[in-house]
C-alpha atoms as a PDB file:
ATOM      1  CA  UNK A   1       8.443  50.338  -0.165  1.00  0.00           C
ATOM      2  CA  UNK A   2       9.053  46.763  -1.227  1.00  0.00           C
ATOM      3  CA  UNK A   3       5.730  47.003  -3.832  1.00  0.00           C
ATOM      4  CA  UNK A   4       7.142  49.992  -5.475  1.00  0.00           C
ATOM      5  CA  UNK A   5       8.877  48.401  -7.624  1.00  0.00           C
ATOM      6  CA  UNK A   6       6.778  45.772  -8.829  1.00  0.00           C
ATOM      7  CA  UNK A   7       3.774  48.598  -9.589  1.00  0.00           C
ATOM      8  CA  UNK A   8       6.253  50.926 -11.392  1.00  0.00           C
ATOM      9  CA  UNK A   9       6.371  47.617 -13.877  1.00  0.00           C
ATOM     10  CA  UNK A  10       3.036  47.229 -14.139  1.00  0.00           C
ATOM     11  CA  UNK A  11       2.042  50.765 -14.903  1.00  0.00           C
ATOM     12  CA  UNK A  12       4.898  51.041 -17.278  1.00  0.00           C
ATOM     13  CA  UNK A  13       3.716  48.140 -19.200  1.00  0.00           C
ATOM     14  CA  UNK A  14       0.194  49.248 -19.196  1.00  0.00           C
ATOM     15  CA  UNK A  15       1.824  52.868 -20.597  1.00  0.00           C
ATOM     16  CA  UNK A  16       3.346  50.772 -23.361  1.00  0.00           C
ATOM     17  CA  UNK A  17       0.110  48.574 -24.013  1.00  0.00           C
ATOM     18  CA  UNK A  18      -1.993  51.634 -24.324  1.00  0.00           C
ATOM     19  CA  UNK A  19      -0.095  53.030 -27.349  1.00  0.00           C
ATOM     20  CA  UNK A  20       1.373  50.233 -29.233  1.00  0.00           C
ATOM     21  CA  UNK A  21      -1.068  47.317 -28.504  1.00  0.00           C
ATOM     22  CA  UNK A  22      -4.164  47.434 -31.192  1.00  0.00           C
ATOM     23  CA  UNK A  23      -6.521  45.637 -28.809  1.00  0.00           C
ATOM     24  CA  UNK A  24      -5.267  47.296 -25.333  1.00  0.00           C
ATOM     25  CA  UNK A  25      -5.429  50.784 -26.988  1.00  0.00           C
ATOM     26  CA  UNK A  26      -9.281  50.187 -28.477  1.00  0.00           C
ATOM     27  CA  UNK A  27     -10.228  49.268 -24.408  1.00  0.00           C
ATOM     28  CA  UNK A  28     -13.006  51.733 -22.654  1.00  0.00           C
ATOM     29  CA  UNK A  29     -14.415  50.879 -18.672  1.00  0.00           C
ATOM     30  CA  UNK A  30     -17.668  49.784 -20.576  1.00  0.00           C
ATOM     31  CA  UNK A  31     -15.717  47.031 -22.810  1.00  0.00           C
ATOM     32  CA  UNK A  32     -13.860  45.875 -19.886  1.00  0.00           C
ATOM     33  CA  UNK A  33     -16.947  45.790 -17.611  1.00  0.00           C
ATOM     34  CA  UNK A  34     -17.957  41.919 -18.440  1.00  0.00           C
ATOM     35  CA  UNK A  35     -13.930  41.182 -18.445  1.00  0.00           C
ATOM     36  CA  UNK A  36     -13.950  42.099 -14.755  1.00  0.00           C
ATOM     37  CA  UNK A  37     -17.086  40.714 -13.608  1.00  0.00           C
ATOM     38  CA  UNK A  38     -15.387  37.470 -14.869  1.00  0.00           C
ATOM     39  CA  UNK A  39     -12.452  37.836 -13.549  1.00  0.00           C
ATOM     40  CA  UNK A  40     -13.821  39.209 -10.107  1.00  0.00           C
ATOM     41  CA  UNK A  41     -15.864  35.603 -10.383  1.00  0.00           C
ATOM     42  CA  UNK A  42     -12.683  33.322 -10.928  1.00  0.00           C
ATOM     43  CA  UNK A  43     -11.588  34.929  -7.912  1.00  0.00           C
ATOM     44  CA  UNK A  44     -14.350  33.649  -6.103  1.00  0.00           C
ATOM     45  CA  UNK A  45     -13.727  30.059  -7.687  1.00  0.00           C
ATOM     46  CA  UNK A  46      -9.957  30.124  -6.394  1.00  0.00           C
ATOM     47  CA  UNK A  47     -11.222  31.389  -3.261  1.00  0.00           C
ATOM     48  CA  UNK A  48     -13.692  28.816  -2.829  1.00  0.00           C
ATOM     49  CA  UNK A  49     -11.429  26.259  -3.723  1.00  0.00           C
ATOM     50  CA  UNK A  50      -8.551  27.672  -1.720  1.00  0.00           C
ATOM     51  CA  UNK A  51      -6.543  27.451  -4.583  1.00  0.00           C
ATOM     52  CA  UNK A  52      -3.758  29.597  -3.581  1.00  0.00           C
ATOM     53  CA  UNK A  53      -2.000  29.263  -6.846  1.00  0.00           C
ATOM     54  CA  UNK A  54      -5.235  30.362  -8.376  1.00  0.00           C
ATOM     55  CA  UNK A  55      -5.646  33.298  -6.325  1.00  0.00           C
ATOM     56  CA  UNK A  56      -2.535  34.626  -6.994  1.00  0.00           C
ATOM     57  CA  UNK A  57      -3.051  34.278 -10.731  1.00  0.00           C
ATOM     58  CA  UNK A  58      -6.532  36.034 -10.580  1.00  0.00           C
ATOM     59  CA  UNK A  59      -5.334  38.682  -7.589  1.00  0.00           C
ATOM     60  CA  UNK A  60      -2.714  39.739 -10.261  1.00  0.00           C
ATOM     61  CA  UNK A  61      -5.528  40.122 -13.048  1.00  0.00           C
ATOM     62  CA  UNK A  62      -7.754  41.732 -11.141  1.00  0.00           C
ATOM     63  CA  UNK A  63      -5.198  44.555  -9.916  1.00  0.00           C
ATOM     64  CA  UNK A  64      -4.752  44.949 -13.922  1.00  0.00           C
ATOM     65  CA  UNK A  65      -7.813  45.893 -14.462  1.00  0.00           C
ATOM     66  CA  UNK A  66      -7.566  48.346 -11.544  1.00  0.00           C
ATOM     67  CA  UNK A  67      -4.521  49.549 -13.246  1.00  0.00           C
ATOM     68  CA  UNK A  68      -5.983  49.697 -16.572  1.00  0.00           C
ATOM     69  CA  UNK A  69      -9.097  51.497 -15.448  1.00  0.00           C
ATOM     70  CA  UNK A  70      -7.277  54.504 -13.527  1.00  0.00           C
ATOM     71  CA  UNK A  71      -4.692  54.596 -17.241  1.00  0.00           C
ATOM     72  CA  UNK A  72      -7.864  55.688 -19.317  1.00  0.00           C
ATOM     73  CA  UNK A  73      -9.271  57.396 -16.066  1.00  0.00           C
ATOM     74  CA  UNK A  74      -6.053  59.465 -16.416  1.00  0.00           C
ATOM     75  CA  UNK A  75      -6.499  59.829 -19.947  1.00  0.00           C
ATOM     76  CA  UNK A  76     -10.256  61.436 -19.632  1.00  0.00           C
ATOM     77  CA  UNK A  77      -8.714  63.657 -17.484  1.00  0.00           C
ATOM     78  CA  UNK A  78     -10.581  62.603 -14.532  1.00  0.00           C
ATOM     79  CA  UNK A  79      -8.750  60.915 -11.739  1.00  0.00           C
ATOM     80  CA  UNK A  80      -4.949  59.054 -11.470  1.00  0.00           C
ATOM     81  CA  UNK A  81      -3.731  55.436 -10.024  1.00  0.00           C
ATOM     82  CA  UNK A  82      -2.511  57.921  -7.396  1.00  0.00           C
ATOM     83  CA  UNK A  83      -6.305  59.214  -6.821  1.00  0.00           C
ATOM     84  CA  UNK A  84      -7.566  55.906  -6.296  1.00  0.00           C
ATOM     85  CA  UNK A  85      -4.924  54.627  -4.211  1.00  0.00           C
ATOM     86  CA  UNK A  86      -5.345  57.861  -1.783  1.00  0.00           C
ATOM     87  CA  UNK A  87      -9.155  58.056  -1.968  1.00  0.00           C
ATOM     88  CA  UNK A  88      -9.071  54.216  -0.433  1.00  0.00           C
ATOM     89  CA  UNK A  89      -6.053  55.543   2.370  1.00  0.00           C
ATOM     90  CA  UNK A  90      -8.088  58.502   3.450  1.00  0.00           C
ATOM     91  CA  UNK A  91     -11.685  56.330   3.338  1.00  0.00           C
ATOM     92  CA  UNK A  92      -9.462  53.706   5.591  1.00  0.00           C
ATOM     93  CA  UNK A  93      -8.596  55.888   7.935  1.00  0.00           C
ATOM     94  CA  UNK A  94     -12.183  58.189   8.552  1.00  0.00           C
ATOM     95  CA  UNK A  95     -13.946  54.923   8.656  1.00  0.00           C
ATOM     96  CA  UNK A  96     -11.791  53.673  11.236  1.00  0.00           C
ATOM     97  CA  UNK A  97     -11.380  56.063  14.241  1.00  0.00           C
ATOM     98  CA  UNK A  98     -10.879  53.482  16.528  1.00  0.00           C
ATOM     99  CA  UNK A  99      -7.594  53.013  15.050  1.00  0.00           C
ATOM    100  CA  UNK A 100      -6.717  56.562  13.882  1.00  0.00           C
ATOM    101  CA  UNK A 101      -8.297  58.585  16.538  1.00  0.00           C
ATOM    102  CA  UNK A 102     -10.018  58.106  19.958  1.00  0.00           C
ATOM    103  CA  UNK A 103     -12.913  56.256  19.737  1.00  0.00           C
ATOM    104  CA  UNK A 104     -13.456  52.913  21.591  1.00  0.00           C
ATOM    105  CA  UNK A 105     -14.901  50.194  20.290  1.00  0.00           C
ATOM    106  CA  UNK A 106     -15.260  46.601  22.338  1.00  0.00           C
ATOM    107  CA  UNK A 107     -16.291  44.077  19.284  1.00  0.00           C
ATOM    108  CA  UNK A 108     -16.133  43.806  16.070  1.00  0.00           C
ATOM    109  CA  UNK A 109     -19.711  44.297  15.785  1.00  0.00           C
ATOM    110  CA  UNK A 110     -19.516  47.900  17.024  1.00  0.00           C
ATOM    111  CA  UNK A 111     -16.745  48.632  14.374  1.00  0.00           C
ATOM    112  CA  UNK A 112     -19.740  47.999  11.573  1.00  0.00           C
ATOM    113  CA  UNK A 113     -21.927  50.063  13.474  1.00  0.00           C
ATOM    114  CA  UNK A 114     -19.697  52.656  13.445  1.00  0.00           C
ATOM    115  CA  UNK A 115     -18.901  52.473   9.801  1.00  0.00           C
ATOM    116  CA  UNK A 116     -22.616  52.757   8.878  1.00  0.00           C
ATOM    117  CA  UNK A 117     -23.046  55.449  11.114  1.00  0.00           C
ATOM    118  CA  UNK A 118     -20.082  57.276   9.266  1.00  0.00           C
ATOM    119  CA  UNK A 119     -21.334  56.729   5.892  1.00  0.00           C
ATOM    120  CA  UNK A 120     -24.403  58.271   6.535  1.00  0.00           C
ATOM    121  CA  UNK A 121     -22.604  61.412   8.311  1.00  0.00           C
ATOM    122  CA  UNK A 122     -21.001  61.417   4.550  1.00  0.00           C
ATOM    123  CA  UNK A 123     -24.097  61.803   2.862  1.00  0.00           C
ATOM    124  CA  UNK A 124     -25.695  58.895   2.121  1.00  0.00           C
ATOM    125  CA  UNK A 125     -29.362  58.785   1.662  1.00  0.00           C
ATOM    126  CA  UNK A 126     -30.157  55.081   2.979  1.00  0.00           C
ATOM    127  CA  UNK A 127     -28.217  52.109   4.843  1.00  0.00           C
ATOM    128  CA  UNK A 128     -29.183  50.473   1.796  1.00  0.00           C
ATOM    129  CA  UNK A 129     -26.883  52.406   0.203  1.00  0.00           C
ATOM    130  CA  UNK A 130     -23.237  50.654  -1.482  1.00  0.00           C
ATOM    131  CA  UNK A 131     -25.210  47.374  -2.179  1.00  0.00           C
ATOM    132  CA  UNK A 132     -24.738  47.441  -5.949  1.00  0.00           C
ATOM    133  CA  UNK A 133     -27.637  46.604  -8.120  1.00  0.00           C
ATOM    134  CA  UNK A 134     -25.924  43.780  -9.770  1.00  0.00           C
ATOM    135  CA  UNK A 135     -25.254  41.595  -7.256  1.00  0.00           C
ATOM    136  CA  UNK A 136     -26.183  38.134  -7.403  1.00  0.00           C
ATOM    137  CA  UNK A 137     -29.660  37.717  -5.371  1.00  0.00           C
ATOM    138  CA  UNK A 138     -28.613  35.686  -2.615  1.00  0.00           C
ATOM    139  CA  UNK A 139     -24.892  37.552  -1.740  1.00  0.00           C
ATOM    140  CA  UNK A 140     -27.256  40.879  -2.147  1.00  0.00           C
ATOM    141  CA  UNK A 141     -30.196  39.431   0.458  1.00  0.00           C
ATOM    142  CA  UNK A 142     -27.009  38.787   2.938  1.00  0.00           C
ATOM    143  CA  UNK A 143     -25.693  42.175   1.974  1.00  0.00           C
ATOM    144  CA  UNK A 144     -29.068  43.901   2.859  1.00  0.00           C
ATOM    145  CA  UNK A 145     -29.686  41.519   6.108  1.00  0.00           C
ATOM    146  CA  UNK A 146     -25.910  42.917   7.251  1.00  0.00           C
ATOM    147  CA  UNK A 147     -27.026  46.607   6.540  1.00  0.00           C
ATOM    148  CA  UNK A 148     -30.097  46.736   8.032  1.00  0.00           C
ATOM    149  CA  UNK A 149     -28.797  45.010  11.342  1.00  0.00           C
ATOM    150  CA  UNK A 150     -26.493  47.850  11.990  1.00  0.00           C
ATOM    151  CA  UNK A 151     -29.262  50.111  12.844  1.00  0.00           C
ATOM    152  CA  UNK A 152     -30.725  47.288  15.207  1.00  0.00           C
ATOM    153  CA  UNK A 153     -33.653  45.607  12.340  1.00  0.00           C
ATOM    154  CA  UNK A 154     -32.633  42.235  13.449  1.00  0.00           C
ATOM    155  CA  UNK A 155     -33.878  38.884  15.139  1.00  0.00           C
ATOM    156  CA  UNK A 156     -32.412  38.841  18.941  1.00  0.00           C
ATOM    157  CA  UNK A 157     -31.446  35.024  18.715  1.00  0.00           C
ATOM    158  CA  UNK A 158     -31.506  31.901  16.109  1.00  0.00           C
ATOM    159  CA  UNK A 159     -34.597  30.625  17.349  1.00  0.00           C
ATOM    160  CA  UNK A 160     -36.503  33.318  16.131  1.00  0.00           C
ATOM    161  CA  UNK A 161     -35.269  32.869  12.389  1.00  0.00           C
ATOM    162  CA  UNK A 162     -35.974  29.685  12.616  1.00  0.00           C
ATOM    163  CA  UNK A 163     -39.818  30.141  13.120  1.00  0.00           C
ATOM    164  CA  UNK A 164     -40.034  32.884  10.457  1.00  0.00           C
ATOM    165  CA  UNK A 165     -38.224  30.008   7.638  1.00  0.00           C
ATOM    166  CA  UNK A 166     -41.086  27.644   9.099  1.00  0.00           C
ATOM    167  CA  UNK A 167     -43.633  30.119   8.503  1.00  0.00           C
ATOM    168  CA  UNK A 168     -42.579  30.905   5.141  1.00  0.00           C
ATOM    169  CA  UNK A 169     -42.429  27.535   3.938  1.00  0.00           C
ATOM    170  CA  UNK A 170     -45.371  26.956   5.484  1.00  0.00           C
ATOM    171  CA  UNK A 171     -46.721  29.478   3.030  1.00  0.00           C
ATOM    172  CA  UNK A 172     -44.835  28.268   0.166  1.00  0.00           C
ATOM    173  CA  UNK A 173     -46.469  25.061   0.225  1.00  0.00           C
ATOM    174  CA  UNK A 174     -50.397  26.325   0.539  1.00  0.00           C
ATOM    175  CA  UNK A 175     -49.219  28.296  -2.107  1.00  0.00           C
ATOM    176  CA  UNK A 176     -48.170  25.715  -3.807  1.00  0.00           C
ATOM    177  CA  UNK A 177     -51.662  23.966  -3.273  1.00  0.00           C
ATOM    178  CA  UNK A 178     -53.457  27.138  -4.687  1.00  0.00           C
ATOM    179  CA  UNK A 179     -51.123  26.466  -7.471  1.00  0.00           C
ATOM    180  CA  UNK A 180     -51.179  30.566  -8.291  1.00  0.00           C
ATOM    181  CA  UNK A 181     -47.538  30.463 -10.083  1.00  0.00           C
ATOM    182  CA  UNK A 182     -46.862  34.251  -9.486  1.00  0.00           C
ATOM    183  CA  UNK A 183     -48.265  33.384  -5.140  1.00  0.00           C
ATOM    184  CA  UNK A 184     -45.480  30.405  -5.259  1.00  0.00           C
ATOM    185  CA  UNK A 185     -42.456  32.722  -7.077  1.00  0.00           C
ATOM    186  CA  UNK A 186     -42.945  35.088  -3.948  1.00  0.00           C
ATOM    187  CA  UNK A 187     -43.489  32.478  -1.377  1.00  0.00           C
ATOM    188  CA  UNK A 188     -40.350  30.934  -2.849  1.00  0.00           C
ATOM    189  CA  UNK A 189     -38.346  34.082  -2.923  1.00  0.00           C
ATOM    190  CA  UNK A 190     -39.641  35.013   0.855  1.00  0.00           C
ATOM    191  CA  UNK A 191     -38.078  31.257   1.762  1.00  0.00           C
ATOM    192  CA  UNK A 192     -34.686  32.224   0.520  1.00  0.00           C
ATOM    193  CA  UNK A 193     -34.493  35.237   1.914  1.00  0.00           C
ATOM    194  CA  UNK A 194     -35.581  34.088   5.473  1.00  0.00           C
ATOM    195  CA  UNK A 195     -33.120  30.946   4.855  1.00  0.00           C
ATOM    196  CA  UNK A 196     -30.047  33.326   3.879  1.00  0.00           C
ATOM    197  CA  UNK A 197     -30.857  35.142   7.518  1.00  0.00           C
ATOM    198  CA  UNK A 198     -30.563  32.081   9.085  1.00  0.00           C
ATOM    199  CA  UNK A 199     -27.349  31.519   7.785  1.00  0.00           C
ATOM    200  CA  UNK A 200     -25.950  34.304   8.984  1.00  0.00           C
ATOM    201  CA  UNK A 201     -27.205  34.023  12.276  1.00  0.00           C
ATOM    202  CA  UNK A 202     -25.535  30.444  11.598  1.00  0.00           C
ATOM    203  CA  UNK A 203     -22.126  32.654  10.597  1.00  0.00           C
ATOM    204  CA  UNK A 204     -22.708  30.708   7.111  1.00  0.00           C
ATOM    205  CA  UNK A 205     -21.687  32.102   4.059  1.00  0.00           C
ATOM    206  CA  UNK A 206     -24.824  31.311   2.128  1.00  0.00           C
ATOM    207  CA  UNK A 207     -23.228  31.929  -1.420  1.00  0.00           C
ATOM    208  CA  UNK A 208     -20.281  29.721  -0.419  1.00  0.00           C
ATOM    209  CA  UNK A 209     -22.055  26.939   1.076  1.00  0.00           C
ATOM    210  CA  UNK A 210     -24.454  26.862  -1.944  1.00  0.00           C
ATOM    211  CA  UNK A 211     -21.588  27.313  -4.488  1.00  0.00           C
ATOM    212  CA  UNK A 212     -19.785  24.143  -2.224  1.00  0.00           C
ATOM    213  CA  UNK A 213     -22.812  22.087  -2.747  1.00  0.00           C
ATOM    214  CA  UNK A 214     -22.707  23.156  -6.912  1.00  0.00           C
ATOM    215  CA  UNK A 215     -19.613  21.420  -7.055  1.00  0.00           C
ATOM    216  CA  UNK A 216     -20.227  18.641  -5.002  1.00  0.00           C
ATOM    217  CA  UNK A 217     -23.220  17.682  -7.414  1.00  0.00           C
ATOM    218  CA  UNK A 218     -21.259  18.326 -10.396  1.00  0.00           C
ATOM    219  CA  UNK A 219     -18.446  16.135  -8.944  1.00  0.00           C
ATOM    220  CA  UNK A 220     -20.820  13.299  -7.788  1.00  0.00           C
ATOM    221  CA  UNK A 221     -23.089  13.235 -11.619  1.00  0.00           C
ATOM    222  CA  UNK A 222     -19.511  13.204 -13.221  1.00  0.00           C
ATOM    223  CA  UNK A 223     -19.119  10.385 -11.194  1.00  0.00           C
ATOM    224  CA  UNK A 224     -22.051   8.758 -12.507  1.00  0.00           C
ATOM    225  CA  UNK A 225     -21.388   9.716 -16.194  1.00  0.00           C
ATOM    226  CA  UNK A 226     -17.954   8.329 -15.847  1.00  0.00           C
ATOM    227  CA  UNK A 227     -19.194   4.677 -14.351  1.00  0.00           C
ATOM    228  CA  UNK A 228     -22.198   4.788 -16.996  1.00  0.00           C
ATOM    229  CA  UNK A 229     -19.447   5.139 -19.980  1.00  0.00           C
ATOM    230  CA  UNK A 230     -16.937   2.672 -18.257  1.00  0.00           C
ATOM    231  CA  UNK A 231     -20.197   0.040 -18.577  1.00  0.00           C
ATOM    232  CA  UNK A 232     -21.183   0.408 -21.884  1.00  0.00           C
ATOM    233  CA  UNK A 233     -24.254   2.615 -20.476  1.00  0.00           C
ATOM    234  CA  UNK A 234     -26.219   5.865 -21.626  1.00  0.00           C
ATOM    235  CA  UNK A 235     -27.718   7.473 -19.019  1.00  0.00           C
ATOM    236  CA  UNK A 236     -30.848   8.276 -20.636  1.00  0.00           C
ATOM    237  CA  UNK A 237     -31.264   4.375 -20.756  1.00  0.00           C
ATOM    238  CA  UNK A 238     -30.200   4.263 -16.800  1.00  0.00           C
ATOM    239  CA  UNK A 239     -33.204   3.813 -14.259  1.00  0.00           C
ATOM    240  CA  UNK A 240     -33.047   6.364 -11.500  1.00  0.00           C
ATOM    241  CA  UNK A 241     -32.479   3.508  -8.962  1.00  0.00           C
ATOM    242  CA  UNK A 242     -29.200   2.786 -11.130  1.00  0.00           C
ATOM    243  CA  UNK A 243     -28.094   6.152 -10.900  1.00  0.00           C
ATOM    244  CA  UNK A 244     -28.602   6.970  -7.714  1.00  0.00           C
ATOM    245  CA  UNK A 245     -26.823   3.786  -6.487  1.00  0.00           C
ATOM    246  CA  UNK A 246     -23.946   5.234  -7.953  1.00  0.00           C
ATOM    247  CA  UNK A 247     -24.521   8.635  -6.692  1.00  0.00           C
ATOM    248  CA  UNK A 248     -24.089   6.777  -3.286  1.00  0.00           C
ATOM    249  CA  UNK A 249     -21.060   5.361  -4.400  1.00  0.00           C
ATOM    250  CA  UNK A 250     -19.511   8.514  -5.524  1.00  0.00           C
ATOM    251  CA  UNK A 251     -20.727  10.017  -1.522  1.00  0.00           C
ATOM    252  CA  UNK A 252     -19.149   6.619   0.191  1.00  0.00           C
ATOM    253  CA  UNK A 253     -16.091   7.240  -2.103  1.00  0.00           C
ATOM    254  CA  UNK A 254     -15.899  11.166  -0.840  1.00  0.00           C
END
């Protein structure tokens, strides 16, 4: 296998980083647990970004802390790199028996269904299930939206989600009106979660197109910073009107 070779290094190198590196041997899955959330997040970024260079780089770190993880797994004496590796193969291959055995599926669509419906056949308690806790809000309302579709809880056509955001922020707003803060949080939160449904009915990524939008604003106020200093100008002594002309500047410019 052309990998082999480049894995053998890696675990080799981890061997030797275990023993003779102070910081590398001190490691344990709970102080690496922020390390990973970051770097799973600058994979996201190069994703985003389509930084190919980028993802590379953070494809490598990321399968380090795979490999680093299953080295003290090892060492606790409960499961290998080889464990982990397998358990993924064998998961692969029960979850799709449209591939590996004689099921037939016609869409994509079917092939989720399926995998839900194979889950639970292993034991899960929900559909819920396998959407983690920690997930961001709006990636984990998608998540759920996903989930719960499988089992046929879901709009028949866009038009449909489209009156239920209306509704909602029709209720945000007499909420708004009452001006009962705790009302608006949960008028708000209904909002977002309707408007993340209607992105995917929209096939939008609603993390990505928010996260796209992040760094178009950051791009277009750095833009305005960057004009304000070239003037002479602070911006807290900038009228809105002045900044916002240059906010359409920075747009024209795009």
């Amino acid at each position: 296998m052309q990998y082999a070779g480049s894995i053998e290094r890696l675990i080799r190198i981890m061997d030797e980083l275990r023993v003779q590196c102070p910081w590398d041997r001190k490691q344990t899955i709970q102080t690496l647990r922020q390390q990973t959330i970051e770097e799973v997040y600058e994979l996201a970024d190069a994703i985003t970004d389509e930084d190919w260079k980028g993802l590379k780089e953070e494809l490598g770190d990321l399968l380090l802390h795979i490999v680093f993880y299953s080295k003290i797994g090892a060492e606790q004496e409960q499961f290998t790199l080889s464990d982990v590796i397998e358990g993924v193969c064998n998961k692969l291959v029960g979850r799709h028996p449209h591939i590996y055995s004689s099921v037939q599926v016609d869409n994509e669509e079917q092939v989720k269904q399926n995998w839900e419906q194979i889950k639970m056949k292993e034991g899960k308690e929900s559909v819920l299930s396998g959407v983690p806790k920690a997930l961001p809000a709006i990636i984990k309302a998608s998540r759920l939206q996903d989930k719960t579709k499988q089992v046929g809880f879901e709009w028949d056509h866009i038009d449909q989600v489209k009156e239920k955001v209306d509704e909602e922020i029709q209720e945000l707003y007499e909420a708004v009106e009452e001006g009962k803060q705790e009302k608006i949080e949960e008028e708000f939160g209904d909002v977002l979660f309707a408007l993340v449904n209607y992105a995917r009915f929209a096939k939008v990524d609603p993390e990505q197109a928010l996260e796209k939008t992040n760094k178009k604003f950051m791009r277009r106020f750095r833009y305005i910073e960057q004009h304000a200093k070239e003037a002479g100008k602070s911006l807290h002594h900038m009228s809105l009107e002045e900044m916002d002309a240059l906010w359409n500047q920075a747009k024209e410019e795009e």
